[in-house]
PDB file of N, CA and C in Angstrom:
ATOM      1  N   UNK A   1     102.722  11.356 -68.909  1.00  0.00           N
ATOM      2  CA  UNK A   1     102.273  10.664 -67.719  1.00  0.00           C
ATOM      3  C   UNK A   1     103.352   9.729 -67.196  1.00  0.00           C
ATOM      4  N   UNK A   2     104.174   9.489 -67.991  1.00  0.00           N
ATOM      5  CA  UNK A   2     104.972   8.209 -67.797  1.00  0.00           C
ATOM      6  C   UNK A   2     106.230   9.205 -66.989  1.00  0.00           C
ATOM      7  N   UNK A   3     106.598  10.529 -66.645  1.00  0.00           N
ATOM      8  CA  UNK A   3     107.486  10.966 -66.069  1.00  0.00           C
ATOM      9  C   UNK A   3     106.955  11.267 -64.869  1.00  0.00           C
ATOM     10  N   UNK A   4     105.531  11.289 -64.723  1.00  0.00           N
ATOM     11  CA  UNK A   4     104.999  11.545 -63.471  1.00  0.00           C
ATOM     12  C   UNK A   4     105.044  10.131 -62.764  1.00  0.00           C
ATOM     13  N   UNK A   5     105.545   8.997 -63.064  1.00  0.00           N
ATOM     14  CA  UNK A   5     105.335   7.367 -62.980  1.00  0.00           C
ATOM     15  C   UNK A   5     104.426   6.838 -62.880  1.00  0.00           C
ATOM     16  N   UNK A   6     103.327   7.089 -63.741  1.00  0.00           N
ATOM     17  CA  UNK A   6     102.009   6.252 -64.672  1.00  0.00           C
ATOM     18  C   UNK A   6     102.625   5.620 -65.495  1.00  0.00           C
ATOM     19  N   UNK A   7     102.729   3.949 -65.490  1.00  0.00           N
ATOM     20  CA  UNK A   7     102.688   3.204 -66.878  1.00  0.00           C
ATOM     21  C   UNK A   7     101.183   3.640 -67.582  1.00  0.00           C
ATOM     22  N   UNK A   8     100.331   3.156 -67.001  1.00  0.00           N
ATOM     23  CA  UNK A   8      98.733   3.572 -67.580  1.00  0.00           C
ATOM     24  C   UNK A   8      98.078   4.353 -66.808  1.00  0.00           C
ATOM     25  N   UNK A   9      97.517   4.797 -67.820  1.00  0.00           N
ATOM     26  CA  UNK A   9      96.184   5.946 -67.495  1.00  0.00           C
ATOM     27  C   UNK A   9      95.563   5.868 -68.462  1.00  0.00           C
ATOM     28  N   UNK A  10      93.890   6.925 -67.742  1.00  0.00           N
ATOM     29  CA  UNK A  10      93.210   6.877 -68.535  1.00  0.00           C
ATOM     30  C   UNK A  10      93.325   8.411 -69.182  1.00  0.00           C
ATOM     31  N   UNK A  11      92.261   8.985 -70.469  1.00  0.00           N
ATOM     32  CA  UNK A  11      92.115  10.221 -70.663  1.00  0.00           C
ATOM     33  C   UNK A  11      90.902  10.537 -70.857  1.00  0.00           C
ATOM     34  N   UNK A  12      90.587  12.044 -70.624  1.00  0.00           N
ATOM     35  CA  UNK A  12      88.985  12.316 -70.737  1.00  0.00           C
ATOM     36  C   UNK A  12      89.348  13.552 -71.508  1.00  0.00           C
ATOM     37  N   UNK A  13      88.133  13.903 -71.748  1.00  0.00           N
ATOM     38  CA  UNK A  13      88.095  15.249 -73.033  1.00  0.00           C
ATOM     39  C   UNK A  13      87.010  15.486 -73.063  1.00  0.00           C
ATOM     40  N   UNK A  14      86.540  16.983 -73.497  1.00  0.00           N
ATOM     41  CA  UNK A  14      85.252  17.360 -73.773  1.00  0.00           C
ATOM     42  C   UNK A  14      85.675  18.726 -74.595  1.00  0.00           C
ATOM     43  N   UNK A  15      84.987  19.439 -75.357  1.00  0.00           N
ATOM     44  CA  UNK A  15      85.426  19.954 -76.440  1.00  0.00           C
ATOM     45  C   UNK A  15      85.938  20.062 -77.131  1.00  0.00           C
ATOM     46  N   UNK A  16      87.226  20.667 -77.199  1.00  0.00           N
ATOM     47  CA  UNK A  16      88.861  19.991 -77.991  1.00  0.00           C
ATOM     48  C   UNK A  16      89.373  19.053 -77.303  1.00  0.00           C
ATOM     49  N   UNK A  17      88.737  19.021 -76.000  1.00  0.00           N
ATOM     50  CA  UNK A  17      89.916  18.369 -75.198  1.00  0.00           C
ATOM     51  C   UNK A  17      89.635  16.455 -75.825  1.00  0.00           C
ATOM     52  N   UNK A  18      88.523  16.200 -76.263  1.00  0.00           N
ATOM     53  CA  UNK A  18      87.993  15.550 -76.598  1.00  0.00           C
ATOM     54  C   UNK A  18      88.458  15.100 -78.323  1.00  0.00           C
ATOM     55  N   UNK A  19      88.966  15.629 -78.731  1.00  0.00           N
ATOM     56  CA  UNK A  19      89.886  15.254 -79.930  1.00  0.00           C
ATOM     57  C   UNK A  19      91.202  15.099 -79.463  1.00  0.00           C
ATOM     58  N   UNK A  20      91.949  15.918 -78.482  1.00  0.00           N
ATOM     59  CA  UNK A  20      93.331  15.875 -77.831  1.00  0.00           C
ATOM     60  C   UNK A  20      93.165  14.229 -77.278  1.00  0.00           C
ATOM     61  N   UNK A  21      92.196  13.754 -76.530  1.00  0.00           N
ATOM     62  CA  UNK A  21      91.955  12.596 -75.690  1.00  0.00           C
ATOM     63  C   UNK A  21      92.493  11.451 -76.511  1.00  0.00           C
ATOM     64  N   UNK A  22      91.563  12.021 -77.600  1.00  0.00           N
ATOM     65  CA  UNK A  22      91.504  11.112 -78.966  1.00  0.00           C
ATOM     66  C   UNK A  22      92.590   9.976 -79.145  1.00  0.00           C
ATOM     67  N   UNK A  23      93.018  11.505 -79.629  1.00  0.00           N
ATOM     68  CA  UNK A  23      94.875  11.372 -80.525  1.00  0.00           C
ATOM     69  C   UNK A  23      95.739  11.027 -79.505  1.00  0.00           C
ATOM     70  N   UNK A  24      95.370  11.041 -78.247  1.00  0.00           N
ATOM     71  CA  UNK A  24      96.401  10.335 -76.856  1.00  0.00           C
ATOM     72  C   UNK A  24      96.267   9.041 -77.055  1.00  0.00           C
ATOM     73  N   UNK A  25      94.779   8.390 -77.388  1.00  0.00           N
ATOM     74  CA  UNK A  25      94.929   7.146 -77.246  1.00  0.00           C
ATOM     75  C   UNK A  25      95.459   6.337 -78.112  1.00  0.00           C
ATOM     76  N   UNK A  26      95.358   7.090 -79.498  1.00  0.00           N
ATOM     77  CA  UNK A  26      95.791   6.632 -80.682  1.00  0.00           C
ATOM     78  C   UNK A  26      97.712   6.733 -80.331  1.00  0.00           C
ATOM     79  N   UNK A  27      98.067   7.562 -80.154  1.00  0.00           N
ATOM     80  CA  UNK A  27      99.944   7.691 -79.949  1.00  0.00           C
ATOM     81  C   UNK A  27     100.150   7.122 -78.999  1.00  0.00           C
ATOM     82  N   UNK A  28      99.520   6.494 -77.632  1.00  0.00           N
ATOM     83  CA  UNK A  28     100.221   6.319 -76.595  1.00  0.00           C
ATOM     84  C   UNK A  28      99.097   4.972 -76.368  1.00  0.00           C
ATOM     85  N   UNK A  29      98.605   3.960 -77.079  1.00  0.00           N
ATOM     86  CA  UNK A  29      97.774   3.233 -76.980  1.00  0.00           C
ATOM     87  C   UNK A  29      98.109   2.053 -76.042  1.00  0.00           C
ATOM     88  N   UNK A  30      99.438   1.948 -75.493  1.00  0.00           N
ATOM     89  CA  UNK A  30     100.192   0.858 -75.047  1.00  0.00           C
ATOM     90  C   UNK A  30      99.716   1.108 -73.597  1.00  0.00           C
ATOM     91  N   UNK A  31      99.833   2.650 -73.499  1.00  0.00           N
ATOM     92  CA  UNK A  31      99.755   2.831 -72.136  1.00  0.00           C
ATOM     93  C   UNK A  31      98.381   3.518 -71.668  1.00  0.00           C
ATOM     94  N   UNK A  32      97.380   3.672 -72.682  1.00  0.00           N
ATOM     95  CA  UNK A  32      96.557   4.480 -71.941  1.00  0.00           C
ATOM     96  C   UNK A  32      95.378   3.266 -72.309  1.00  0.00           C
ATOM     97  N   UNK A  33      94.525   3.143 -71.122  1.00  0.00           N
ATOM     98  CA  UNK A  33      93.619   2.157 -71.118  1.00  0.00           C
ATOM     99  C   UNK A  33      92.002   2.421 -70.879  1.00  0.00           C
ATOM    100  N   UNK A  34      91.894   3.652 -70.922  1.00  0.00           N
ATOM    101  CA  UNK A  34      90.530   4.209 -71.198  1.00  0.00           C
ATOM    102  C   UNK A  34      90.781   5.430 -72.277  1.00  0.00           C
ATOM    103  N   UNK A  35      89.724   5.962 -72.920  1.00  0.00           N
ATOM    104  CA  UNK A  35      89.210   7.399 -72.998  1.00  0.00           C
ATOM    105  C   UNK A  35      88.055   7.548 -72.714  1.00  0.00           C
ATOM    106  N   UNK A  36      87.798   8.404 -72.180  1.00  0.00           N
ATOM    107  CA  UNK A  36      86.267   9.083 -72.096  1.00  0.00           C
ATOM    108  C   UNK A  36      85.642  10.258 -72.675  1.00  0.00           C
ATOM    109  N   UNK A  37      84.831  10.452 -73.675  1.00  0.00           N
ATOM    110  CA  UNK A  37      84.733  11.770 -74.303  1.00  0.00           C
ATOM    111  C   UNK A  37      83.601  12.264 -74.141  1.00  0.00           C
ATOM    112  N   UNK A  38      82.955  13.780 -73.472  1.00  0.00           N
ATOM    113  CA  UNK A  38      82.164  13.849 -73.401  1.00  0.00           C
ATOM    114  C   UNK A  38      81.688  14.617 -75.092  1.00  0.00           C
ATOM    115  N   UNK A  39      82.124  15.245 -75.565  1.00  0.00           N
ATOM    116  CA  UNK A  39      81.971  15.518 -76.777  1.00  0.00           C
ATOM    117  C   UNK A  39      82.541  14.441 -78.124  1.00  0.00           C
ATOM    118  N   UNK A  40      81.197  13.402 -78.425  1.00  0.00           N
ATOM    119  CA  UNK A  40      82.286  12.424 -79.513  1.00  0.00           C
ATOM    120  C   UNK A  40      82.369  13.145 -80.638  1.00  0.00           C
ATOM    121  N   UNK A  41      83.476  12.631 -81.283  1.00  0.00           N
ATOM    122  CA  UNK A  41      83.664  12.851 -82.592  1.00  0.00           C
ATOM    123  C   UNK A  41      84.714  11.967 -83.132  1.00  0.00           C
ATOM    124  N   UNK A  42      83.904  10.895 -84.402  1.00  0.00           N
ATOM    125  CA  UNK A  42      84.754   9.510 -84.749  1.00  0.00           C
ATOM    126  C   UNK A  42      85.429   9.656 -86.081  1.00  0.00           C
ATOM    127  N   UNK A  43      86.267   9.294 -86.102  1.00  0.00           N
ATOM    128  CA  UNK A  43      86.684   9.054 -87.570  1.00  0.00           C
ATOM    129  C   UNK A  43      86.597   7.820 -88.188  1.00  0.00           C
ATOM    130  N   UNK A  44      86.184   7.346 -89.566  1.00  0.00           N
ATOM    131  CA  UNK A  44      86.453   6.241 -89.968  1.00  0.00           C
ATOM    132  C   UNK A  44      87.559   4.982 -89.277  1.00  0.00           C
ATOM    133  N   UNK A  45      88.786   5.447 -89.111  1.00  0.00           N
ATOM    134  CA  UNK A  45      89.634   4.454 -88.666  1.00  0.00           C
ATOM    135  C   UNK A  45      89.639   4.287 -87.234  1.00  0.00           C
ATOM    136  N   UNK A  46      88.614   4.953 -86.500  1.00  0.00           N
ATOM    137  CA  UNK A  46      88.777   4.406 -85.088  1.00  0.00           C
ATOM    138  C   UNK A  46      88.323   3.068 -84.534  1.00  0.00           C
ATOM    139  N   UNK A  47      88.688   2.810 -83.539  1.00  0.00           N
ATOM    140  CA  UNK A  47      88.230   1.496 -82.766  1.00  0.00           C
ATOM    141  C   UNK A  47      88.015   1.534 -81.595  1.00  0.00           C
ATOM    142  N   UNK A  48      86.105   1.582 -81.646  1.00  0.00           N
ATOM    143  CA  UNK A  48      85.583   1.774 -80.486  1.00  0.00           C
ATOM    144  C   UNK A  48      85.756   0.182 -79.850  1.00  0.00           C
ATOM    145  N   UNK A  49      86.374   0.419 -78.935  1.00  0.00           N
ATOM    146  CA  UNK A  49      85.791  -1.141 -78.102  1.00  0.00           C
ATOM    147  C   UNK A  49      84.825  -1.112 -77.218  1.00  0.00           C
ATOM    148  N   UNK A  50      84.077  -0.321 -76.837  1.00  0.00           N
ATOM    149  CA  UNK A  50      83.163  -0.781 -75.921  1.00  0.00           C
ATOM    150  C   UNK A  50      82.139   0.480 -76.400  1.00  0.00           C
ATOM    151  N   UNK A  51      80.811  -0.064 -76.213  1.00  0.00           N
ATOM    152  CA  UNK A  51      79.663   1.267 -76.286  1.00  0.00           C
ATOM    153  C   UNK A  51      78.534   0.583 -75.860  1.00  0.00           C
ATOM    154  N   UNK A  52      78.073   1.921 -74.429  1.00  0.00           N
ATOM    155  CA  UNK A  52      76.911   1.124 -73.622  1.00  0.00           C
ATOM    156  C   UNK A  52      75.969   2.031 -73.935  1.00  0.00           C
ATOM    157  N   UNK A  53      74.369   1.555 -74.222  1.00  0.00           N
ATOM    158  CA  UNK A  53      73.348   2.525 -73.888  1.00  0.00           C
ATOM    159  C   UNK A  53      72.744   1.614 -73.030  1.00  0.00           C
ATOM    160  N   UNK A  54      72.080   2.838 -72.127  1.00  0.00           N
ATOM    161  CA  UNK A  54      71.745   2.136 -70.980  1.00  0.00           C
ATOM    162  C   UNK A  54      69.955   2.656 -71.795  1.00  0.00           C
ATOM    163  N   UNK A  55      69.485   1.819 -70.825  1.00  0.00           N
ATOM    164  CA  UNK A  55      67.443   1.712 -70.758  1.00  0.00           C
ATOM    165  C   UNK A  55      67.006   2.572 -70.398  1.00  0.00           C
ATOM    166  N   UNK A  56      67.845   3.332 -69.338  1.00  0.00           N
ATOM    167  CA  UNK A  56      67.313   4.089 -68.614  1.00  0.00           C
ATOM    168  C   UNK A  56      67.996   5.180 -68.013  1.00  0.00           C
ATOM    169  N   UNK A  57      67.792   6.369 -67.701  1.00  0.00           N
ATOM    170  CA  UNK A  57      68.486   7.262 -67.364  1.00  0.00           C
ATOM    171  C   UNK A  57      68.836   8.418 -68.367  1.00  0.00           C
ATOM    172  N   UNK A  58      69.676   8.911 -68.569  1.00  0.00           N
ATOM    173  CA  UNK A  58      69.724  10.346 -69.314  1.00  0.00           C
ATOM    174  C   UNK A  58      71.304  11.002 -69.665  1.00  0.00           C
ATOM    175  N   UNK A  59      71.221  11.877 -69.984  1.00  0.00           N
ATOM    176  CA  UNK A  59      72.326  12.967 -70.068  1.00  0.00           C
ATOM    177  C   UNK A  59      73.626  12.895 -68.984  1.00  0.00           C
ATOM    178  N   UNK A  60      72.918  12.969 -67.804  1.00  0.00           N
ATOM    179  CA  UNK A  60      73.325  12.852 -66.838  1.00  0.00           C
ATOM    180  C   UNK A  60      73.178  11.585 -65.758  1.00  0.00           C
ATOM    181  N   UNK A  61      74.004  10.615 -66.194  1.00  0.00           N
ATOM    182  CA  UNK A  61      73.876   9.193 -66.047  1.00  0.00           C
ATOM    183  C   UNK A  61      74.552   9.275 -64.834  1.00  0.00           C
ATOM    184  N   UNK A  62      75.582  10.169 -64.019  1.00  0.00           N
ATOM    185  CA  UNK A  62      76.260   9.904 -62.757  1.00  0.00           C
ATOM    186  C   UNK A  62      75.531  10.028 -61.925  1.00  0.00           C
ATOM    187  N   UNK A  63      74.673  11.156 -62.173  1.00  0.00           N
ATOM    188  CA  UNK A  63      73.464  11.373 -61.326  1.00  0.00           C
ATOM    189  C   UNK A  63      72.350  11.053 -61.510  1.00  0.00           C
ATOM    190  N   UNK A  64      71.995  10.411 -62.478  1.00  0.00           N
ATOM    191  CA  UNK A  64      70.223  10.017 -62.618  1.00  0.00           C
ATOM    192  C   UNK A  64      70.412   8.145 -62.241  1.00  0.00           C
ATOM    193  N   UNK A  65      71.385   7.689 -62.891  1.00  0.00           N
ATOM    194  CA  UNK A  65      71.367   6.311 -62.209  1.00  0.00           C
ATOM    195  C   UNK A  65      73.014   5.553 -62.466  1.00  0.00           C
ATOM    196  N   UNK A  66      73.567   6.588 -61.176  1.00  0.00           N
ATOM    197  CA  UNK A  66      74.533   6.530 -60.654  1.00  0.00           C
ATOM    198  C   UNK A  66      75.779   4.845 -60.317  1.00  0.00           C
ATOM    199  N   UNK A  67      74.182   4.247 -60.384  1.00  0.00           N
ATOM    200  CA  UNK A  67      74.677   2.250 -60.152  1.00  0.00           C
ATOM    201  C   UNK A  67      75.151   1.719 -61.531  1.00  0.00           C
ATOM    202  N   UNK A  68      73.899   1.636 -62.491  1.00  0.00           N
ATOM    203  CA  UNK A  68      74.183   1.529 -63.767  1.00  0.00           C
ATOM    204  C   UNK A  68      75.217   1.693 -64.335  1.00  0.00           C
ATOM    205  N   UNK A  69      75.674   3.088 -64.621  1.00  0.00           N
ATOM    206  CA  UNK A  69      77.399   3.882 -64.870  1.00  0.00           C
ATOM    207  C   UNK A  69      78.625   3.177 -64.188  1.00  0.00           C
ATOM    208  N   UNK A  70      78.348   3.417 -62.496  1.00  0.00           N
ATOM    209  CA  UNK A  70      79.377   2.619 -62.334  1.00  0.00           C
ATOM    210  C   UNK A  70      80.189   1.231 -62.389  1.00  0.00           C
ATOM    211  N   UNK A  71      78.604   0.180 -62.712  1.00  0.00           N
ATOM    212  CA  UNK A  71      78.683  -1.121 -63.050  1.00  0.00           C
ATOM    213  C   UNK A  71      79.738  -1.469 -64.287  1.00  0.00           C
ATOM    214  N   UNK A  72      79.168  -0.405 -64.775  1.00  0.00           N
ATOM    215  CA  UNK A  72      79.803  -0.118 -66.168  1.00  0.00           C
ATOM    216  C   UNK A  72      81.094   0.612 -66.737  1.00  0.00           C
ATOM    217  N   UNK A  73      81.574   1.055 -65.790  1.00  0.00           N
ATOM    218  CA  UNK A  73      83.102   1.688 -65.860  1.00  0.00           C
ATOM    219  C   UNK A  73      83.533   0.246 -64.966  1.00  0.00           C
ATOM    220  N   UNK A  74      83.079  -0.250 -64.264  1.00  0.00           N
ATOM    221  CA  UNK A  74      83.672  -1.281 -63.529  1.00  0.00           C
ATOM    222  C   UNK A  74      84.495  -2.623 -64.698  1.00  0.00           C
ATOM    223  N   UNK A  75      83.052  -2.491 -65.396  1.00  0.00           N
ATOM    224  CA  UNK A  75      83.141  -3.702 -66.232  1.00  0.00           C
ATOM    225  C   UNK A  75      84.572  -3.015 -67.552  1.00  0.00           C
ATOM    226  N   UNK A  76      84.749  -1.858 -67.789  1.00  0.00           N
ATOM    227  CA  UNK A  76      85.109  -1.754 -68.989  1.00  0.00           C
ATOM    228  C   UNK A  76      86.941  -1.865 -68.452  1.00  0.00           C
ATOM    229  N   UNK A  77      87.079  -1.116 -67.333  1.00  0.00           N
ATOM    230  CA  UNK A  77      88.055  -1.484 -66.462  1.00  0.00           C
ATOM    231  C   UNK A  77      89.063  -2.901 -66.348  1.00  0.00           C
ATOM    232  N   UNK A  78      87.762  -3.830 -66.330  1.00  0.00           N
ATOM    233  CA  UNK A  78      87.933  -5.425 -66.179  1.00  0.00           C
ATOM    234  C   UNK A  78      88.213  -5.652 -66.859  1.00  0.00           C
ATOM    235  N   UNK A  79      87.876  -5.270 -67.979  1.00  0.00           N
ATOM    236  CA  UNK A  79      87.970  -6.153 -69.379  1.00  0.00           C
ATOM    237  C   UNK A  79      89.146  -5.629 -69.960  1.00  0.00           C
ATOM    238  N   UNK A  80      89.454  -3.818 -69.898  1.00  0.00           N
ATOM    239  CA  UNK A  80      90.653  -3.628 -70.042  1.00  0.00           C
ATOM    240  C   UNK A  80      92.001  -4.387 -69.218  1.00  0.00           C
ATOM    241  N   UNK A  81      92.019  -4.784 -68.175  1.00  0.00           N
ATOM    242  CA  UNK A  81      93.301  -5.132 -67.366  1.00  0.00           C
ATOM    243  C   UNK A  81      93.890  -6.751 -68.389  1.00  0.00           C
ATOM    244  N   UNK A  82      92.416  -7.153 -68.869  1.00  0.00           N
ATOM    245  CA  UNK A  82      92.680  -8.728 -69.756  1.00  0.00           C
ATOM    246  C   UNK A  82      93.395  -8.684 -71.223  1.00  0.00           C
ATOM    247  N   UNK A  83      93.233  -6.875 -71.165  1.00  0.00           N
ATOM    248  CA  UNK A  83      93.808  -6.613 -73.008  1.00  0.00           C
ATOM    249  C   UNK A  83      95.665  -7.313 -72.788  1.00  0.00           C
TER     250      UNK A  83
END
């Protein structure tokens, strides 16, 4: 990412891509300031920093309550720029 001129980014994953995501954030942790996985899978030594369940809504949280989610990528965003 950094030759495309991204200092930071984020990464997402879902199947393998979702272990690949992983191991991005773990090697390149300086620069990448989210992951998103739709398939988790944790290992002992990870470090989740943030985990939301919401009250309400479902599977499909972009679309069942679309406000909620985004409040919430908003917030994780925020809090990342302070790391």
């Amino acid at each position: 990412m950094r030759r495309l001129g991204d200092d930071r980014y984020g990464a997402q994953g879902g199947d393998w891509g979702s272990v690949i995501s992983r191991e991005l954030g773990i090697v390149d942790a300086e620069h990448v300031v989210g992951v998103h996985l739709n398939m988790l899978i944790t290992e002992r030594t990870d470090n989740i920093v943030r985990w939301t369940e919401f009250d309400r809504g479902g599977h499909f949280a972009a679309m069942e309550q679309p406000g909620l989610l985004a409040e919430d990528v908003r917030a994780f965003f925020l809090d990342a720029r302070g790391r």
